[in-house]
PDB file of N, CA and C in Angstrom:
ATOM      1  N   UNK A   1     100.979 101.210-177.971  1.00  0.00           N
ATOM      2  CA  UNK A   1     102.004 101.132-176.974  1.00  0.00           C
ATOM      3  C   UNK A   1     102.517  99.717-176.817  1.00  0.00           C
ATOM      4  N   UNK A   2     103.811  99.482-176.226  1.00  0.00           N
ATOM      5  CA  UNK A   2     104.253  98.328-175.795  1.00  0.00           C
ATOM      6  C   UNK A   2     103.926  97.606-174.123  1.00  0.00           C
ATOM      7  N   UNK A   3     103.433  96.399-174.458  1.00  0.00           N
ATOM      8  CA  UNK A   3     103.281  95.719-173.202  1.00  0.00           C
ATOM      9  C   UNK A   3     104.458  95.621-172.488  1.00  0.00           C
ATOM     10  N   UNK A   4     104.050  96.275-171.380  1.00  0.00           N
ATOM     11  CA  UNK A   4     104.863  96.263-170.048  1.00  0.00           C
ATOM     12  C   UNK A   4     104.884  95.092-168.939  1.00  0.00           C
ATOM     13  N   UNK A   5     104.072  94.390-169.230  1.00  0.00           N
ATOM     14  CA  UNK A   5     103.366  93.691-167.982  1.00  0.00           C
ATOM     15  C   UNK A   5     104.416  92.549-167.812  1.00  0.00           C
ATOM     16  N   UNK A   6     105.341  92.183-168.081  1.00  0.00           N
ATOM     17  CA  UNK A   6     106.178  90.917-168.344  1.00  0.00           C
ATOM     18  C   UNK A   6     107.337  91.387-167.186  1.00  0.00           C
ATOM     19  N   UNK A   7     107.706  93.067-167.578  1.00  0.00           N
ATOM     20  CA  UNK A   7     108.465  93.610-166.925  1.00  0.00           C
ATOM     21  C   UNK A   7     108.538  93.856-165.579  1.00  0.00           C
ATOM     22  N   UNK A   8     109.634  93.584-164.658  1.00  0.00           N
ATOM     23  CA  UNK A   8     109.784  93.958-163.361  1.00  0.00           C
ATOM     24  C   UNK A   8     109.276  95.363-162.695  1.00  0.00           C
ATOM     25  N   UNK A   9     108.367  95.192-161.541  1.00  0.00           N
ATOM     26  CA  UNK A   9     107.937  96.671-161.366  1.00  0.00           C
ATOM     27  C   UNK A   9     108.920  97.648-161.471  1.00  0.00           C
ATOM     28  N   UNK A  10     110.594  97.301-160.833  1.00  0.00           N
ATOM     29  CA  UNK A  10     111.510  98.228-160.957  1.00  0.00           C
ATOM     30  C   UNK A  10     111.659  98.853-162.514  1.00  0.00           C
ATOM     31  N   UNK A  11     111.991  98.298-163.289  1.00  0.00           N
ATOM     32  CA  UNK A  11     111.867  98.454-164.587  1.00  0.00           C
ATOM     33  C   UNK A  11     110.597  99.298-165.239  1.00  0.00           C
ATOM     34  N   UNK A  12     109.518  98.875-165.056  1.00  0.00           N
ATOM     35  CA  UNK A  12     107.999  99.633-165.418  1.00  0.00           C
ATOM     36  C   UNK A  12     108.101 100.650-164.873  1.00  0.00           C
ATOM     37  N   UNK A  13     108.744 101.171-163.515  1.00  0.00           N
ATOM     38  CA  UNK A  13     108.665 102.085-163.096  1.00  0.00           C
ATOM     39  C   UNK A  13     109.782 103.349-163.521  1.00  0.00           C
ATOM     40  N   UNK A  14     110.853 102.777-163.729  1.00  0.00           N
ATOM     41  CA  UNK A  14     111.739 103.371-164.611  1.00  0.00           C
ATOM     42  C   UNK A  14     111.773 103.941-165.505  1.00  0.00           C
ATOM     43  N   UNK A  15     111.088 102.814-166.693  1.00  0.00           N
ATOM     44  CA  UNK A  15     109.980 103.476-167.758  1.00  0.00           C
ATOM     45  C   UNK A  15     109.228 104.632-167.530  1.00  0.00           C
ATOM     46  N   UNK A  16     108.017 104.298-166.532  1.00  0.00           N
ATOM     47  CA  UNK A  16     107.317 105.314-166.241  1.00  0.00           C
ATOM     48  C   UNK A  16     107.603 107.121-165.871  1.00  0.00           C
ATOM     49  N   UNK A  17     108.791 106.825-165.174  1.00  0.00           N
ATOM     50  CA  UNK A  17     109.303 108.174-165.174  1.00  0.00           C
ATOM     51  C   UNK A  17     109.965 108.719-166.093  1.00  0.00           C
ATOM     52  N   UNK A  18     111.094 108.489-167.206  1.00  0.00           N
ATOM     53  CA  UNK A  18     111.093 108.764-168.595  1.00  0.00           C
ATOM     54  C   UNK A  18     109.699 109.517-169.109  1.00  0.00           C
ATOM     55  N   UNK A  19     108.643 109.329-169.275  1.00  0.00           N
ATOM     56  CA  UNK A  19     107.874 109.231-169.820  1.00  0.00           C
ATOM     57  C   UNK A  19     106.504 110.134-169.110  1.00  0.00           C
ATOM     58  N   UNK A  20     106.606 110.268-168.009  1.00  0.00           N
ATOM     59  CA  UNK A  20     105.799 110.614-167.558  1.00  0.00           C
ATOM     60  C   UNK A  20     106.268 112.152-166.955  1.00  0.00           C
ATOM     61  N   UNK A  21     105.274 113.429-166.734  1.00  0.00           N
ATOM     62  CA  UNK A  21     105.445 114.689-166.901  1.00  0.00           C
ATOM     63  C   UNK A  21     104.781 115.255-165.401  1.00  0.00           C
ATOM     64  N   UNK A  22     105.799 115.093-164.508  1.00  0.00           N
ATOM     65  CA  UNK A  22     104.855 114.818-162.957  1.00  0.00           C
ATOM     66  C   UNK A  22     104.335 116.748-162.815  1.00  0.00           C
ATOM     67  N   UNK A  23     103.127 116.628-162.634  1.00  0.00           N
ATOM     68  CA  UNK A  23     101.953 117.723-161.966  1.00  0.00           C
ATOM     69  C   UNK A  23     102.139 117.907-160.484  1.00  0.00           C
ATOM     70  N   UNK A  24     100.940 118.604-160.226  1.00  0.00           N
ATOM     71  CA  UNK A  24     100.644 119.226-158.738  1.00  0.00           C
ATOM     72  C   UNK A  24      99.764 117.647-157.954  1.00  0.00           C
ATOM     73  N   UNK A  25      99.025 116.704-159.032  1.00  0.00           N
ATOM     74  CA  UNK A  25      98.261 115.085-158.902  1.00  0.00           C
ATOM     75  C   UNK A  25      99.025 113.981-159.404  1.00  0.00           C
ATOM     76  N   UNK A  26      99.943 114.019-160.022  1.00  0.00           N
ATOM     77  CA  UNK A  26     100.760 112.820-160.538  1.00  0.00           C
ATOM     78  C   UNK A  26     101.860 112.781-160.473  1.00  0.00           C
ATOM     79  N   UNK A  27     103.078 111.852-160.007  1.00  0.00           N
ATOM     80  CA  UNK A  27     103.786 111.715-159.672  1.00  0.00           C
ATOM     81  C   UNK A  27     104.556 109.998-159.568  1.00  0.00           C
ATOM     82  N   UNK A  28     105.615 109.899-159.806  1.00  0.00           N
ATOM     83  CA  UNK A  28     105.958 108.383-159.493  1.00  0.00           C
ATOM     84  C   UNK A  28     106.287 108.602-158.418  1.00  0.00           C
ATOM     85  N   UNK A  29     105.553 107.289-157.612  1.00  0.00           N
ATOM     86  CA  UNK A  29     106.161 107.241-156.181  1.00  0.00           C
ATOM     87  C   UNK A  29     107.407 106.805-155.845  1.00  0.00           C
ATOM     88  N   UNK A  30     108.121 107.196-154.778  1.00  0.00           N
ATOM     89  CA  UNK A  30     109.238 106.674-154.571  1.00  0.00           C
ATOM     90  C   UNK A  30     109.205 105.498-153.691  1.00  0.00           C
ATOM     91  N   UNK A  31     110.870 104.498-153.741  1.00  0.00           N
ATOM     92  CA  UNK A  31     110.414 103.466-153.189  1.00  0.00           C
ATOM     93  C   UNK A  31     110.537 103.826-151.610  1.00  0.00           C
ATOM     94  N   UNK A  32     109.981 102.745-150.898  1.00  0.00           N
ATOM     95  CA  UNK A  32     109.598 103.903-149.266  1.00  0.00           C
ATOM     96  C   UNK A  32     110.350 102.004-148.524  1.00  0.00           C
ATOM     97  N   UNK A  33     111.482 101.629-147.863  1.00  0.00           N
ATOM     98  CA  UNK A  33     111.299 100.667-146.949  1.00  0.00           C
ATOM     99  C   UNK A  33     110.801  99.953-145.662  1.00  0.00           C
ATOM    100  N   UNK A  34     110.869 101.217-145.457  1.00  0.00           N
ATOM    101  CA  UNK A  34     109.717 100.643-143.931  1.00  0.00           C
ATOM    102  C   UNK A  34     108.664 101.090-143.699  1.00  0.00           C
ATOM    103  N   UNK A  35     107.534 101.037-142.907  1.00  0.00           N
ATOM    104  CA  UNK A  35     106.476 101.668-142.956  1.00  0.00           C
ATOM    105  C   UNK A  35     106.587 103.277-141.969  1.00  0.00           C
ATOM    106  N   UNK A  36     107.675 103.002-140.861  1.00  0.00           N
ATOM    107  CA  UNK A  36     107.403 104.424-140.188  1.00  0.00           C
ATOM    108  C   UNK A  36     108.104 105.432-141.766  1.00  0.00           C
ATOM    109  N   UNK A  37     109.180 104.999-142.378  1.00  0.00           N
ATOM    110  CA  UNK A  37     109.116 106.044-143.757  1.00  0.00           C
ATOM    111  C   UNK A  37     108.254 106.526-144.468  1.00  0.00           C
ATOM    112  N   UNK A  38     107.171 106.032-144.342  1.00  0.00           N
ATOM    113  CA  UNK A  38     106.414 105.806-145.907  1.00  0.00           C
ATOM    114  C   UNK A  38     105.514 106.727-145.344  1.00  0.00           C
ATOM    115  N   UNK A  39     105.064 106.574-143.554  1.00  0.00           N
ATOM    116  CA  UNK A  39     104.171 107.082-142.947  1.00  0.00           C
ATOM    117  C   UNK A  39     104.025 108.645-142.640  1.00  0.00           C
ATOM    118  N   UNK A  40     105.759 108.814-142.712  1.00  0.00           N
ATOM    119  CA  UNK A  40     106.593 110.042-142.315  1.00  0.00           C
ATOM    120  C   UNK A  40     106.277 111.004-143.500  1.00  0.00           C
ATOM    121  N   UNK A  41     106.692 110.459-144.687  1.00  0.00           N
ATOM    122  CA  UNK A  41     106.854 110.955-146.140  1.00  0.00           C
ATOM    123  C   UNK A  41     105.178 111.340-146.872  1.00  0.00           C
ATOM    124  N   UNK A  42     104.271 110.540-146.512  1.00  0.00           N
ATOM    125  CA  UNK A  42     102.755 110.623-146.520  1.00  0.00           C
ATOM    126  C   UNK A  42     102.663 112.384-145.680  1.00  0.00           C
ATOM    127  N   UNK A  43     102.901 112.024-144.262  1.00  0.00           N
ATOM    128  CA  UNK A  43     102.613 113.044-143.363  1.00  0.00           C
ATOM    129  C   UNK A  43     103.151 114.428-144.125  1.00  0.00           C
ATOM    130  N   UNK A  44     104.240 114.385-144.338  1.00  0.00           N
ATOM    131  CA  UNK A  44     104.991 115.540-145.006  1.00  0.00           C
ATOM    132  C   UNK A  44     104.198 115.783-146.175  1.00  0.00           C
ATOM    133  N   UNK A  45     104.041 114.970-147.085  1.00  0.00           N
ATOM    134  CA  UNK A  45     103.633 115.836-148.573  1.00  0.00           C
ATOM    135  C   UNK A  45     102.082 115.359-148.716  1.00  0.00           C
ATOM    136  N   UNK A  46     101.425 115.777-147.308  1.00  0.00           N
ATOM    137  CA  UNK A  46      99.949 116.047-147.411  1.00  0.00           C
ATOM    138  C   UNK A  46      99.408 116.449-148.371  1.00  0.00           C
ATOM    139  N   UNK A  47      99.541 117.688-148.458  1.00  0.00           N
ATOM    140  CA  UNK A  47      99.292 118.744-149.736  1.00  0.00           C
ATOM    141  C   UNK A  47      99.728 118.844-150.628  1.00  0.00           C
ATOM    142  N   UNK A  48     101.210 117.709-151.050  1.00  0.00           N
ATOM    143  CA  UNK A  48     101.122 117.399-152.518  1.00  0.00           C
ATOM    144  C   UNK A  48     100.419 116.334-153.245  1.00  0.00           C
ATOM    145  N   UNK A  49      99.869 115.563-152.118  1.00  0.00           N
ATOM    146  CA  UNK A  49      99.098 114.089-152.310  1.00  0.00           C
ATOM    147  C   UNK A  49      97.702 114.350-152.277  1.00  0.00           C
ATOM    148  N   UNK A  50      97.401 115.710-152.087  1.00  0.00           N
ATOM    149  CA  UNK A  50      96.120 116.030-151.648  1.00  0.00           C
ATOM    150  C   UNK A  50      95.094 114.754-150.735  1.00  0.00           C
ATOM    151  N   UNK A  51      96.545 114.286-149.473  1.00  0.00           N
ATOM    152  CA  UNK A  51      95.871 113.729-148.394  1.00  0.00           C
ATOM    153  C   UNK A  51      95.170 114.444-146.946  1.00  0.00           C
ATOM    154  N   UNK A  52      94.018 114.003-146.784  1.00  0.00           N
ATOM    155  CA  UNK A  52      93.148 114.749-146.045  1.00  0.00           C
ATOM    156  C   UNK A  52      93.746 113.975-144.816  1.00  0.00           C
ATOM    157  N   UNK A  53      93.376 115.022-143.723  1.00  0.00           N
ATOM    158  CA  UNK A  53      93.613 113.769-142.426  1.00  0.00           C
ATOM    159  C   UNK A  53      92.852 113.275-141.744  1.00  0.00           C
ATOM    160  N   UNK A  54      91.444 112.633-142.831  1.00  0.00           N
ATOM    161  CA  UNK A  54      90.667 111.641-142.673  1.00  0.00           C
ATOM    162  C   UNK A  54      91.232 110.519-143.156  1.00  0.00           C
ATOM    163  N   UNK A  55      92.148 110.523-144.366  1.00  0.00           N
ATOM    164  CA  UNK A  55      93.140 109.494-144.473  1.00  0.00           C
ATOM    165  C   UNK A  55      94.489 109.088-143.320  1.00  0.00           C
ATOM    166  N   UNK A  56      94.905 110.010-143.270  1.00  0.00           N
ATOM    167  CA  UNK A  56      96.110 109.939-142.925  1.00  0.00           C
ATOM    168  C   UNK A  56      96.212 109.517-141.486  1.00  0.00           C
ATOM    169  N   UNK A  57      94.691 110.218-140.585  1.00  0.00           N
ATOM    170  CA  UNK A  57      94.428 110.048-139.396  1.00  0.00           C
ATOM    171  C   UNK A  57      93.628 108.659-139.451  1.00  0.00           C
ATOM    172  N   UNK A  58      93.524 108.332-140.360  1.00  0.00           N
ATOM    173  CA  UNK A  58      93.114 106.751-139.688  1.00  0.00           C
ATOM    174  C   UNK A  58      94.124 105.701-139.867  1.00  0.00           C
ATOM    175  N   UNK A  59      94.964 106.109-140.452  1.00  0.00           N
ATOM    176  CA  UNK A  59      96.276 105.389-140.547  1.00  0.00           C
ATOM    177  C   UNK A  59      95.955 103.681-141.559  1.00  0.00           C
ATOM    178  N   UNK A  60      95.599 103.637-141.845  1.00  0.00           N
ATOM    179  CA  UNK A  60      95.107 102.136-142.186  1.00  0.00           C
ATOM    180  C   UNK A  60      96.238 100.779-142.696  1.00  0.00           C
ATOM    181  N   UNK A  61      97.047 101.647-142.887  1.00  0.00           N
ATOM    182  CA  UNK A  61      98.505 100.838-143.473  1.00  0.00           C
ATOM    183  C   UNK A  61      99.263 100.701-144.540  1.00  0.00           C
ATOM    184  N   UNK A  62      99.565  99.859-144.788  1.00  0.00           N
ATOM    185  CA  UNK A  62     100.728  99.981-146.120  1.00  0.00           C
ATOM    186  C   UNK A  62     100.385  98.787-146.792  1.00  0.00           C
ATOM    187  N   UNK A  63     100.831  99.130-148.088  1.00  0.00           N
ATOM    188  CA  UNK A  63     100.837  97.850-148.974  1.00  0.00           C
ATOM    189  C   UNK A  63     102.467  97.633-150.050  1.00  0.00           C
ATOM    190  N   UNK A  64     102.974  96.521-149.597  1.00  0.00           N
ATOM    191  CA  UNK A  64     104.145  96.750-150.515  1.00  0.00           C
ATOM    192  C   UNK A  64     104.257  95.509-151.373  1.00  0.00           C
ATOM    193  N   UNK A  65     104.937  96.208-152.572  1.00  0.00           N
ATOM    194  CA  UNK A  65     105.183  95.500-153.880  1.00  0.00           C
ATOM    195  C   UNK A  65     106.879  94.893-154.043  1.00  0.00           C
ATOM    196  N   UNK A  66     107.457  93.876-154.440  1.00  0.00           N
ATOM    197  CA  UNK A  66     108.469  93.067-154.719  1.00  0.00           C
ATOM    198  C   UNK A  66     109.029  94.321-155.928  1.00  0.00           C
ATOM    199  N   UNK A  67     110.048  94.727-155.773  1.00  0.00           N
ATOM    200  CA  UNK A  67     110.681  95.074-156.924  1.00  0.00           C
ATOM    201  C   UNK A  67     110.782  94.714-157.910  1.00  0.00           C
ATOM    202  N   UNK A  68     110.843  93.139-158.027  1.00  0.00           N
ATOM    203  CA  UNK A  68     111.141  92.165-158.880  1.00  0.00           C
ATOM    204  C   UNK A  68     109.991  91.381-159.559  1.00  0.00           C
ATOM    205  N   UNK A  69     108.904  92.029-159.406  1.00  0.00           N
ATOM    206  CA  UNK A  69     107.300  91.905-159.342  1.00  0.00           C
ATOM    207  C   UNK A  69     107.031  92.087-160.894  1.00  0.00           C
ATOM    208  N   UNK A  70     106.367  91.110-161.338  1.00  0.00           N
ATOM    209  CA  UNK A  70     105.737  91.399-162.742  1.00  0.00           C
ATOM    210  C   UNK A  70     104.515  91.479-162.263  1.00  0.00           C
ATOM    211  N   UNK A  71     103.754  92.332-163.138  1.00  0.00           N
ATOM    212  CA  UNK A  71     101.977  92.621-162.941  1.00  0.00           C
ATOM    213  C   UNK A  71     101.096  91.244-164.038  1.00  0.00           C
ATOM    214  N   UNK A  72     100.644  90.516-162.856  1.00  0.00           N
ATOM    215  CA  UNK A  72      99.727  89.812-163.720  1.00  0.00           C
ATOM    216  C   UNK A  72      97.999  89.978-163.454  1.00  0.00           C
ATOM    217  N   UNK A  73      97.287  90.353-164.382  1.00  0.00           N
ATOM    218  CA  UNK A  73      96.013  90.421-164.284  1.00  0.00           C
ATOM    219  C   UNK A  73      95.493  89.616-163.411  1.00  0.00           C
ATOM    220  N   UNK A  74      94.426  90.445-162.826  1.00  0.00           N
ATOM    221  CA  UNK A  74      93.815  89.813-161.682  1.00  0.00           C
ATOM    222  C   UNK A  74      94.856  88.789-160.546  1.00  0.00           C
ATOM    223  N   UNK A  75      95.524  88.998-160.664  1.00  0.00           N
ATOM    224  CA  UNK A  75      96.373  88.293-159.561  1.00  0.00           C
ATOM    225  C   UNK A  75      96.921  89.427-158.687  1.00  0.00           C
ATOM    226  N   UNK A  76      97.183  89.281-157.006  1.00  0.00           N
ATOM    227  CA  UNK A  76      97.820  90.147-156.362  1.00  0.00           C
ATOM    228  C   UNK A  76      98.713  89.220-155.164  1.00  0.00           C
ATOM    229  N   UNK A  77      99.921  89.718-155.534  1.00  0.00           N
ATOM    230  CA  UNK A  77     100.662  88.982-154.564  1.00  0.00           C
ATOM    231  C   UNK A  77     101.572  90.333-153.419  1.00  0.00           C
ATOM    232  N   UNK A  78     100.804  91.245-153.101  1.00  0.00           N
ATOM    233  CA  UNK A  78     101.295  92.304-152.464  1.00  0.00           C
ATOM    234  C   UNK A  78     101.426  92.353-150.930  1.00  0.00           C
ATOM    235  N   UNK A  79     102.101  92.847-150.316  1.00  0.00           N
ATOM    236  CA  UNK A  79     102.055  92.294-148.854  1.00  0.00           C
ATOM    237  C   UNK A  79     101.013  93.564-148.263  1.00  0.00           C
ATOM    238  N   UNK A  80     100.001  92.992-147.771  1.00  0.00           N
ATOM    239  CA  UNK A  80      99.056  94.290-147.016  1.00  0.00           C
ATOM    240  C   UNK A  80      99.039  94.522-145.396  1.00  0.00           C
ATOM    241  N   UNK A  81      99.532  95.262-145.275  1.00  0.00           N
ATOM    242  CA  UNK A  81     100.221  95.458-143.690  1.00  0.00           C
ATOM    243  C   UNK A  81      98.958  96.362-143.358  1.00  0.00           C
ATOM    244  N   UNK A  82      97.993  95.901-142.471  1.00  0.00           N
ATOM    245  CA  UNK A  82      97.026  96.683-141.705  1.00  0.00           C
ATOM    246  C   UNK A  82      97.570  97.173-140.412  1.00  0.00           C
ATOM    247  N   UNK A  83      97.073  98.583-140.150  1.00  0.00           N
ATOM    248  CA  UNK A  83      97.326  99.113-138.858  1.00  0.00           C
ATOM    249  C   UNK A  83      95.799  98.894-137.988  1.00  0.00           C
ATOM    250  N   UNK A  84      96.094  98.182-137.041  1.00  0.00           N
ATOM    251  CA  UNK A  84      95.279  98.283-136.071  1.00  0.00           C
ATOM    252  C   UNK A  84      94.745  99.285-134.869  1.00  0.00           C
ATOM    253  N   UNK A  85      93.837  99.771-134.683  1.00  0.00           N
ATOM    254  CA  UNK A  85      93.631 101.064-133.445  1.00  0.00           C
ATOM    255  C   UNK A  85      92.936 100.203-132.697  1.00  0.00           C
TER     256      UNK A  85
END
């Protein structure tokens, strides 16, 4: 296969769907902008994510990626948004 890793996540991900044959467990995610979306869209496709609501009910937060994001090993520059209870 060809190295991807140079490439913008938008791009890799682009790729990825070409290419990829989404199931009842796999799927490319879509991009989500805010967190009450992402939270909303989680809630809704419980049962296609096969999320329990031991996940979902603890809410724990979001993590978002730069579009413009190349993947470099062992490095993470992702923004991790914790929900607090």
């Amino acid at each position: 296969g060809e190295n991807l890793e140079y490439l913008p996540l938008e791009e890799r991900k682009r790729i990825l769907e070409q290419v990829l044959i989404p199931t009842d467990n796999v799927r490319v995610a879509s991009y989500t902008l805010d967190a009450v979306t992402l939270f909303n869209e989680a809630q809704a496709n419980a049962d296609h994510y096969n999320l329990t609501g031991e996940v979902l009910g603890h809410k724990e937060g979001a993590v978002g990626k730069l579009k413009t994001g190349t993947y470099r090993q062992g490095k993470r520059d992702w923004l991790k948004v914790k929900t607090f209870q």
